[in-house]
PDB file of N, CA and C in Angstrom:
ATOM      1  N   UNK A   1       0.857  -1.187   0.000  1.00  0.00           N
ATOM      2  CA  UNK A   1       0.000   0.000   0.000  1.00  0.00           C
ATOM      3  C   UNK A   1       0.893   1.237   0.000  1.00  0.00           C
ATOM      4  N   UNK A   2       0.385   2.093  -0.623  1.00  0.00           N
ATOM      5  CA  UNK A   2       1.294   3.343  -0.979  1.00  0.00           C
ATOM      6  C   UNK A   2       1.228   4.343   0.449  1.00  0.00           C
ATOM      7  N   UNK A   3       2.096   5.093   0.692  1.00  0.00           N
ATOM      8  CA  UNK A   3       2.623   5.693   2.308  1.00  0.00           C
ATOM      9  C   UNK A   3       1.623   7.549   1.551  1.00  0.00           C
ATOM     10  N   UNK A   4       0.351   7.267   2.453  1.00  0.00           N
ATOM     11  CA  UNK A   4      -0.884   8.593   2.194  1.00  0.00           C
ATOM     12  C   UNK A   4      -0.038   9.675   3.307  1.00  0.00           C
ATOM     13  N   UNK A   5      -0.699  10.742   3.114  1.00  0.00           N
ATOM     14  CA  UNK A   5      -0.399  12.042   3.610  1.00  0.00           C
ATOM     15  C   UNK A   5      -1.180  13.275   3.305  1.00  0.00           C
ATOM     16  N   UNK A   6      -1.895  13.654   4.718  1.00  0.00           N
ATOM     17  CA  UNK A   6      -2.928  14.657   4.440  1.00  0.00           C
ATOM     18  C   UNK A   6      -2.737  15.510   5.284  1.00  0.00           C
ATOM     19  N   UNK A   7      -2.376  17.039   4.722  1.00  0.00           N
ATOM     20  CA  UNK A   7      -2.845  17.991   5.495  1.00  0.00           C
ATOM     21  C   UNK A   7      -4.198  18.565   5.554  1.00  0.00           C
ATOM     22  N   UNK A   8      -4.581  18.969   7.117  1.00  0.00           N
ATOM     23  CA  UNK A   8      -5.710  19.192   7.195  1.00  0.00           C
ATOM     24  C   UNK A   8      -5.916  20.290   8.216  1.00  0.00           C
ATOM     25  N   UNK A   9      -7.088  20.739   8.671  1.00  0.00           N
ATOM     26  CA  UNK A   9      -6.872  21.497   9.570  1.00  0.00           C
ATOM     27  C   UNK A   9      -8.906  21.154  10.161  1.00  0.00           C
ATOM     28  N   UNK A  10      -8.865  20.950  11.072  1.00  0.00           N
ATOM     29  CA  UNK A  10      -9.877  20.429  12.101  1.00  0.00           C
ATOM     30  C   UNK A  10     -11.189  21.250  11.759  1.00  0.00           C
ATOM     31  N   UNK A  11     -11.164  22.304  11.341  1.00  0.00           N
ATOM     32  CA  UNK A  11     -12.541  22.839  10.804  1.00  0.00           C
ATOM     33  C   UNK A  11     -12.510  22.525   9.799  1.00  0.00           C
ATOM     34  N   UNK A  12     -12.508  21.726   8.482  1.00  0.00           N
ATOM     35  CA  UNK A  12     -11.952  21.720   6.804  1.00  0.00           C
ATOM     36  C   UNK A  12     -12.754  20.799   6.616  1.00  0.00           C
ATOM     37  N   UNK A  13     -14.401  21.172   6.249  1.00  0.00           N
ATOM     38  CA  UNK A  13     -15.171  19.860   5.454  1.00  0.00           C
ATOM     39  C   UNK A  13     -14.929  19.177   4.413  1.00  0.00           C
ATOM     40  N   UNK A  14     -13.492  19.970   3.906  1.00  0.00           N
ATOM     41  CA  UNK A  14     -12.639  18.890   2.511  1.00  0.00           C
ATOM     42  C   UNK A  14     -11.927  18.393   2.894  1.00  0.00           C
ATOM     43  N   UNK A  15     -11.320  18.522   4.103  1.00  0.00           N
ATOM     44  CA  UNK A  15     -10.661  17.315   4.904  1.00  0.00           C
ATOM     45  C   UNK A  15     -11.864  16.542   5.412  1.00  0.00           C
ATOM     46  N   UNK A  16     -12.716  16.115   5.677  1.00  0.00           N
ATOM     47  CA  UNK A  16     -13.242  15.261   6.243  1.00  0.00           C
ATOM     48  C   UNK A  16     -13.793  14.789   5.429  1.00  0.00           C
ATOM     49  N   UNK A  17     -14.151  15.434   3.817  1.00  0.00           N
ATOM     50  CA  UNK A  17     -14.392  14.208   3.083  1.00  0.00           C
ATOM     51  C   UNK A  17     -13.365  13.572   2.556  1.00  0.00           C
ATOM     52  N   UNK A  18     -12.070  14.251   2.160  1.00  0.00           N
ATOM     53  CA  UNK A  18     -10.951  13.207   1.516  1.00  0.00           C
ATOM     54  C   UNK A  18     -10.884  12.468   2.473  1.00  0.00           C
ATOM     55  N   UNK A  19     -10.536  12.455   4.318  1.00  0.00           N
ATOM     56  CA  UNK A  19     -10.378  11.609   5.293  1.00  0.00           C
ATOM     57  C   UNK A  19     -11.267  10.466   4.880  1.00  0.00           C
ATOM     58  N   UNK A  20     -12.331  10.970   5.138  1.00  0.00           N
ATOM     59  CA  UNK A  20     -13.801   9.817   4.585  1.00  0.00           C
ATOM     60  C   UNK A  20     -13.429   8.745   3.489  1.00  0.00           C
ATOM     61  N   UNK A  21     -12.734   9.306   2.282  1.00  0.00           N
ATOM     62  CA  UNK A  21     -13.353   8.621   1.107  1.00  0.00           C
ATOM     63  C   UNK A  21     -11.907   7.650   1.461  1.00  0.00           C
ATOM     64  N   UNK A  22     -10.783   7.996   1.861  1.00  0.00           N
ATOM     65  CA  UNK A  22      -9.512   7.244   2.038  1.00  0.00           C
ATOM     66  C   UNK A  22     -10.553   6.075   3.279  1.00  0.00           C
ATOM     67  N   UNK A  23     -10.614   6.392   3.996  1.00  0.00           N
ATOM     68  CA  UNK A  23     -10.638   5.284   5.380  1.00  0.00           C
ATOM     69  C   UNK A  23     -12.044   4.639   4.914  1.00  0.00           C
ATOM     70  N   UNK A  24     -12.738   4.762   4.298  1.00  0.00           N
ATOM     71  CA  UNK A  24     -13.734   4.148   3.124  1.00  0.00           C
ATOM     72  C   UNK A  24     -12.834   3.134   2.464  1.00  0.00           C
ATOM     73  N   UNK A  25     -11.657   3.157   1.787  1.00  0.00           N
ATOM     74  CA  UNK A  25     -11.113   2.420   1.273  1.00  0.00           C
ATOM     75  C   UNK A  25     -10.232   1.655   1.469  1.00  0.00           C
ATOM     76  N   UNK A  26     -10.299   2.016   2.940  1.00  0.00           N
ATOM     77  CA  UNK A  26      -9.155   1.126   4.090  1.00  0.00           C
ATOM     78  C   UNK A  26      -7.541   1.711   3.989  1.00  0.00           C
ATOM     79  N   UNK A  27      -7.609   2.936   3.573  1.00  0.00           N
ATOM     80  CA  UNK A  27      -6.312   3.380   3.154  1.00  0.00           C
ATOM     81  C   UNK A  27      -5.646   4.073   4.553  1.00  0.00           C
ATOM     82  N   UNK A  28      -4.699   2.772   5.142  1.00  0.00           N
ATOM     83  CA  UNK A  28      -4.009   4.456   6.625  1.00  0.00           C
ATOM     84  C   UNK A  28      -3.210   5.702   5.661  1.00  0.00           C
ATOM     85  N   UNK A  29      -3.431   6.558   6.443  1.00  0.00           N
ATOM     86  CA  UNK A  29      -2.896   7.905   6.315  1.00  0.00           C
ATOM     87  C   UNK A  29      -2.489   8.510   7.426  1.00  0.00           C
ATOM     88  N   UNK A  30      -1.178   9.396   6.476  1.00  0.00           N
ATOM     89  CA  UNK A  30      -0.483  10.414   8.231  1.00  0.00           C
ATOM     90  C   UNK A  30      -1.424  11.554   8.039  1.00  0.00           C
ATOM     91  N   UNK A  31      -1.775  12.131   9.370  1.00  0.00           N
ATOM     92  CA  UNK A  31      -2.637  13.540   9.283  1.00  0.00           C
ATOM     93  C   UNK A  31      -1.692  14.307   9.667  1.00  0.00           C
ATOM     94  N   UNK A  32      -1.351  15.645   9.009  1.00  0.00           N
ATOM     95  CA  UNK A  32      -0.673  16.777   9.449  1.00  0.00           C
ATOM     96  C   UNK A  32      -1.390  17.510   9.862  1.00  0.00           C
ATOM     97  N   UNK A  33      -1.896  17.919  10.549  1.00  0.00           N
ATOM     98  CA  UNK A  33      -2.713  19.344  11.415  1.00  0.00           C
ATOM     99  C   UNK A  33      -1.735  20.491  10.914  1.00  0.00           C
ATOM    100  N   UNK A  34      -2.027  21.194   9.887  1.00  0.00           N
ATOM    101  CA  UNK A  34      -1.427  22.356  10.102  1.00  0.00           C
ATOM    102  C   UNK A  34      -1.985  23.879  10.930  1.00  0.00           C
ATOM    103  N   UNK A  35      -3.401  23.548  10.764  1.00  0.00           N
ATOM    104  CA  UNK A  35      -3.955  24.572  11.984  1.00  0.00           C
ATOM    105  C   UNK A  35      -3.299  24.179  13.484  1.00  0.00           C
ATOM    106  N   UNK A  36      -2.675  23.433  14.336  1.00  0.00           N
ATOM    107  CA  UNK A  36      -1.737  23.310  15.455  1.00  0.00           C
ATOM    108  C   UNK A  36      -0.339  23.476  15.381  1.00  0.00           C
ATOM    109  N   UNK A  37      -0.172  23.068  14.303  1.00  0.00           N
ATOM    110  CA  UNK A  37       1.672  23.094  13.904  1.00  0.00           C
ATOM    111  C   UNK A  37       1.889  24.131  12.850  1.00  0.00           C
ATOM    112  N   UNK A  38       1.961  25.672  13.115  1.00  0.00           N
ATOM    113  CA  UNK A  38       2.354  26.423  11.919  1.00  0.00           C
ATOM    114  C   UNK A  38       3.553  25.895  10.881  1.00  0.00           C
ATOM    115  N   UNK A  39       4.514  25.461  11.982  1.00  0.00           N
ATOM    116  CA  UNK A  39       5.688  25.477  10.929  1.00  0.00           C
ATOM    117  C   UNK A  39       5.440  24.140   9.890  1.00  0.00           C
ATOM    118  N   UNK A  40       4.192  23.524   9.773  1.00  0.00           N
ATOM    119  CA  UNK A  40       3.980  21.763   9.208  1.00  0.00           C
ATOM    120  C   UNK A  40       3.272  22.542   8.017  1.00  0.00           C
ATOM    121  N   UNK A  41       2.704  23.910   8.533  1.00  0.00           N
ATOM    122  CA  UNK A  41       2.042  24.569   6.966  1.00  0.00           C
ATOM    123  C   UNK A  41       2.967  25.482   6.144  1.00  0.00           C
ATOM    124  N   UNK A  42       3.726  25.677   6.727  1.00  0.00           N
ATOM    125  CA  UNK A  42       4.766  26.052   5.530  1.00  0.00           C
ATOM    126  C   UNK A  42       5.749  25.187   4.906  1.00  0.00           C
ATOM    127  N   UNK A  43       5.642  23.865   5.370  1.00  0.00           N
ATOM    128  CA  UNK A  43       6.105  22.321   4.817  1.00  0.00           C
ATOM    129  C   UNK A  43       5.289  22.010   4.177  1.00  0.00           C
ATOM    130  N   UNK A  44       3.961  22.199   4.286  1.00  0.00           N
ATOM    131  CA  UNK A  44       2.745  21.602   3.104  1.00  0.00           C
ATOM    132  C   UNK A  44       2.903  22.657   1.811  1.00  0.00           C
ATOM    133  N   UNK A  45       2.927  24.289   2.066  1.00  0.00           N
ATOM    134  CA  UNK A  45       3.036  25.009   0.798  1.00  0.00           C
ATOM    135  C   UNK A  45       4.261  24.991   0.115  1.00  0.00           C
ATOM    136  N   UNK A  46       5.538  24.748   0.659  1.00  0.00           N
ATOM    137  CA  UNK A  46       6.287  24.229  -0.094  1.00  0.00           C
ATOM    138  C   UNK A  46       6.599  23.169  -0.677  1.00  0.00           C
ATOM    139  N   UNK A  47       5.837  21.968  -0.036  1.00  0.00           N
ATOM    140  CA  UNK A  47       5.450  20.503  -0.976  1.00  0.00           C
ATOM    141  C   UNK A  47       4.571  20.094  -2.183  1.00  0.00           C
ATOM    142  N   UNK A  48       3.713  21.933  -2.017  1.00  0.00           N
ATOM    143  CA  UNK A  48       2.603  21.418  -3.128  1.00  0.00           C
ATOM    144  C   UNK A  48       2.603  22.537  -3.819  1.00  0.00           C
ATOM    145  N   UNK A  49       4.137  23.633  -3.701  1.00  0.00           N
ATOM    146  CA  UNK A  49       4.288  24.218  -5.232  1.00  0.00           C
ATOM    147  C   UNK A  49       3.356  25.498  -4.882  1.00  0.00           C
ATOM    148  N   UNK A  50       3.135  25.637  -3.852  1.00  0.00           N
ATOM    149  CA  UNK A  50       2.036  26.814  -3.352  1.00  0.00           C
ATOM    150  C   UNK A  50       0.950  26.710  -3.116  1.00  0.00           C
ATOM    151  N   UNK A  51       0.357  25.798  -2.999  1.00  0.00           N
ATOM    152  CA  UNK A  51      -0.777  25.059  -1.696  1.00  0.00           C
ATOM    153  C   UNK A  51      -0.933  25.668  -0.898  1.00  0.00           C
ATOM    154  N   UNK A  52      -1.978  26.351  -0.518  1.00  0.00           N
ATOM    155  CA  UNK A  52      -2.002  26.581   0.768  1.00  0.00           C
ATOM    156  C   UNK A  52      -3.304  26.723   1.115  1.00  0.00           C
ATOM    157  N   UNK A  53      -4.210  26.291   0.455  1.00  0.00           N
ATOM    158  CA  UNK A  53      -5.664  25.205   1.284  1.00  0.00           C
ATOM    159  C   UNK A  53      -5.792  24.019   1.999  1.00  0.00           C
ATOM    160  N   UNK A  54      -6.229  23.604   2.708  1.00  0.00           N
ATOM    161  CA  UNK A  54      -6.406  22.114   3.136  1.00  0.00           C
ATOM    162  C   UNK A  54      -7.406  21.811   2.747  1.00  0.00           C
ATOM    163  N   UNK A  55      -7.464  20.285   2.014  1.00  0.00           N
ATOM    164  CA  UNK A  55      -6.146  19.390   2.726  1.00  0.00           C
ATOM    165  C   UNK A  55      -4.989  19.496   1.103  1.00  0.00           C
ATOM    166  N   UNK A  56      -3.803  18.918   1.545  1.00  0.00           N
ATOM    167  CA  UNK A  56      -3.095  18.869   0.468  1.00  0.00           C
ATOM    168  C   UNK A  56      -2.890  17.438   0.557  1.00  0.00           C
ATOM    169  N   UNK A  57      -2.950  16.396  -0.574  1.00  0.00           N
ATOM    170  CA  UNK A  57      -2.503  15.534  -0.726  1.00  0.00           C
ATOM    171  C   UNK A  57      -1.813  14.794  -1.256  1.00  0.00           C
ATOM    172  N   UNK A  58      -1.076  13.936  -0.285  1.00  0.00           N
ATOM    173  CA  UNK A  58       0.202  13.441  -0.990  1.00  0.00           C
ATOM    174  C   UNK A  58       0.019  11.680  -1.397  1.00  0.00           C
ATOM    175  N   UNK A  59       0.504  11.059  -2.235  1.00  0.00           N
ATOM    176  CA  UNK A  59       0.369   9.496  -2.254  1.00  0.00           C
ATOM    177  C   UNK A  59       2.005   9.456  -3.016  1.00  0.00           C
ATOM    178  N   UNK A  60       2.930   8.799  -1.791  1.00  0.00           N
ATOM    179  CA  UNK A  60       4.148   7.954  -2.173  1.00  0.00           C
ATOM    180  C   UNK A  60       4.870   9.438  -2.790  1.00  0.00           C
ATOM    181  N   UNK A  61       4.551  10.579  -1.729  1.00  0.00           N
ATOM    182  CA  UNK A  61       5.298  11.578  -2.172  1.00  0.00           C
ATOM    183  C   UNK A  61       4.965  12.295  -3.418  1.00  0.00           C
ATOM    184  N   UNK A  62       4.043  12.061  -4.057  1.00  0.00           N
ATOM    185  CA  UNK A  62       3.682  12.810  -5.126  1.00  0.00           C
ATOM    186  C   UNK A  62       2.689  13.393  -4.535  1.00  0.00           C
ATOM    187  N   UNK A  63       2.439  15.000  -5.114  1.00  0.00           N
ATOM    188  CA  UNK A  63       1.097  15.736  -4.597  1.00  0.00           C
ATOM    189  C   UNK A  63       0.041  15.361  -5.796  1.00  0.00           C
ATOM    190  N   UNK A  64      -1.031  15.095  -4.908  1.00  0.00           N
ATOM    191  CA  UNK A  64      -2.214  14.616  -5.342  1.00  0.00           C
ATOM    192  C   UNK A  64      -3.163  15.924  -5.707  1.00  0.00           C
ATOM    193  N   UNK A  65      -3.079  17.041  -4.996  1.00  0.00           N
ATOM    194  CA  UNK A  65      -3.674  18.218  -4.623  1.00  0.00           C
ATOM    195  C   UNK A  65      -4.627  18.276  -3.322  1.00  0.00           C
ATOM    196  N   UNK A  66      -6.122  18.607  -3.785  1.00  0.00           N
ATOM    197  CA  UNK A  66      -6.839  18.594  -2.798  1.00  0.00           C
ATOM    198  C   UNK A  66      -7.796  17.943  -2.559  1.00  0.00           C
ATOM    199  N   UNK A  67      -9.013  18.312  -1.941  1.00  0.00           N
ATOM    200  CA  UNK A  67      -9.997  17.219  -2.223  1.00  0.00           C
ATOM    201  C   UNK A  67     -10.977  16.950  -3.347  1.00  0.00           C
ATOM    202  N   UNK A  68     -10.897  17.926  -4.289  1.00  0.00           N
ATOM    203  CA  UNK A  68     -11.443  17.734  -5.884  1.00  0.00           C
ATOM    204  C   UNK A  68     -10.765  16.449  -6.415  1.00  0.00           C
ATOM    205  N   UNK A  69      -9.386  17.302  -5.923  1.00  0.00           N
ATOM    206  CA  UNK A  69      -8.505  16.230  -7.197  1.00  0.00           C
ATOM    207  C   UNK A  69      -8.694  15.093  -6.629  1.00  0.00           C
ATOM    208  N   UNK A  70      -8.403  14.231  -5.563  1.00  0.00           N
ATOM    209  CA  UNK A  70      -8.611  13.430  -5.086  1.00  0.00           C
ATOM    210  C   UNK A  70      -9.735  12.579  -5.526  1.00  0.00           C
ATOM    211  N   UNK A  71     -11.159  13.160  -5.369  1.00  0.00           N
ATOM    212  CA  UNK A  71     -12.249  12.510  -5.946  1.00  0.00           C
ATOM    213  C   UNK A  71     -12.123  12.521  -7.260  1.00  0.00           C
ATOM    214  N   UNK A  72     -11.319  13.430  -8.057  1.00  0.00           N
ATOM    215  CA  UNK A  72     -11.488  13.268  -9.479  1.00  0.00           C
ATOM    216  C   UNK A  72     -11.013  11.763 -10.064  1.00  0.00           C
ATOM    217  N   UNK A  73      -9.740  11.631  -9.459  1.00  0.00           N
ATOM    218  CA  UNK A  73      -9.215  10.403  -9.619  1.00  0.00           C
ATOM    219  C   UNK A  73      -9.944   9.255  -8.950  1.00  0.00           C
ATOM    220  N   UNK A  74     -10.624   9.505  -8.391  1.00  0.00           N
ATOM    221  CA  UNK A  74     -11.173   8.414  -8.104  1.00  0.00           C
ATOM    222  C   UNK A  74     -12.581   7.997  -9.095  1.00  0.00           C
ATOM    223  N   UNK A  75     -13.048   8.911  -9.576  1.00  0.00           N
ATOM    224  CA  UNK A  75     -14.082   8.983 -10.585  1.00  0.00           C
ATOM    225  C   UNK A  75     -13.396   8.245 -11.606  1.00  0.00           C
ATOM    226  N   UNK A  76     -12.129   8.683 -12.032  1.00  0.00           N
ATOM    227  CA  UNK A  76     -11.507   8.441 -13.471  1.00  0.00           C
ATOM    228  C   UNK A  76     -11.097   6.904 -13.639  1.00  0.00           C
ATOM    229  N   UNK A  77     -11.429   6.066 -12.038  1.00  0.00           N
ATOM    230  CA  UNK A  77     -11.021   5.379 -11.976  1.00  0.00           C
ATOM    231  C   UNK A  77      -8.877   5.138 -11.520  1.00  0.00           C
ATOM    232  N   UNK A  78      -8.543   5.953 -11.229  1.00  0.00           N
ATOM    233  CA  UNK A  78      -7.073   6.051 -11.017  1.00  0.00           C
ATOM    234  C   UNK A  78      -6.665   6.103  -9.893  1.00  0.00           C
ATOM    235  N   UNK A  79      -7.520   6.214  -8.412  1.00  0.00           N
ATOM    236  CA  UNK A  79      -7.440   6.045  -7.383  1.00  0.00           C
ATOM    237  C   UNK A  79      -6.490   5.020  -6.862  1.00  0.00           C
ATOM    238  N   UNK A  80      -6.938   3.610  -7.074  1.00  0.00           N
ATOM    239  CA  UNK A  80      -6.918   2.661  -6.684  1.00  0.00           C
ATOM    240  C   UNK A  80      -5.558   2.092  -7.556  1.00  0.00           C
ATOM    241  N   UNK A  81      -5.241   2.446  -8.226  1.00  0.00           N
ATOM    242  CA  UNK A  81      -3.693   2.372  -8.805  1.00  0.00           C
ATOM    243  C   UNK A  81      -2.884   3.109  -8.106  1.00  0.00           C
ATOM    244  N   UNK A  82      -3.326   4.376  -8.230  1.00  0.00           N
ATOM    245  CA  UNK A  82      -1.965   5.063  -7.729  1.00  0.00           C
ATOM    246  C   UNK A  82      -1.923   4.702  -5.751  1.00  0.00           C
ATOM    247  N   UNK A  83      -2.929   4.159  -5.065  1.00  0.00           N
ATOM    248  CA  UNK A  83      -2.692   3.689  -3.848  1.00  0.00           C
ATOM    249  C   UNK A  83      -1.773   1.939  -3.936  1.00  0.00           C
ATOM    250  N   UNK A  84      -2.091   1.810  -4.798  1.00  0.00           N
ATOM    251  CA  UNK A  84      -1.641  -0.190  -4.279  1.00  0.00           C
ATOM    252  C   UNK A  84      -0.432   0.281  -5.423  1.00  0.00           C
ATOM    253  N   UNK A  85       0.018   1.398  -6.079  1.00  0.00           N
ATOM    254  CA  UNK A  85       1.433   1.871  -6.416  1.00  0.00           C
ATOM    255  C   UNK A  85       1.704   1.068  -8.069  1.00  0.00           C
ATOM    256  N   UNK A  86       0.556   0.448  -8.195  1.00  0.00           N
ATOM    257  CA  UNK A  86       0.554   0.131  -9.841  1.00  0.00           C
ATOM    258  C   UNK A  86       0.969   1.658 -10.644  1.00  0.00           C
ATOM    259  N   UNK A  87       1.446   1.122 -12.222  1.00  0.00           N
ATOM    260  CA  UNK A  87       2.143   2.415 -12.629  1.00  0.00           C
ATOM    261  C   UNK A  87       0.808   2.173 -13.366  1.00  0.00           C
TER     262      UNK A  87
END
């Protein structure tokens, strides 16, 4: 399984649906709180190229974006590859 990574911040109903749709799919993920840890949100906008909404997402170190993109790929069907790390 591919190593997930979500920043989020505890009020963010797009964090709680990307959270949702991952643990829906049995996927663990690290949560970054960047609303508690300032300095973890200026590690997320420099990981995602200037990000600076939550959540930002990462799969196996690649940024995924946010929670659009996230569901987009999962619509497109590409979800489930890029987690179990198929090319």
């Amino acid at each position: 399984m591919a190593k997930v990574e979500i920043y989020t911040s505890p009020i963010c109903g797009f964090c709680s649906r990307a959270k949702s749709l991952l643990t829906k799919k049995g996927v663990e993920f690290e949560e970054i709180d960047v609303f508690m840890d300032g300095s973890r949100k200026a590690e997320m906008i420099q990981r995602s190229n200037g990000g600076r909404t939550v959540p930002q997402i990462f799969i196996d170190d690649r940024h995924i974006g946010g929670c659009d993109d996230l569901f987009e790929r999962e619509f497109d069907g590409e979800l489930d590859a890029l987690l179990t790390g198929a090319p």
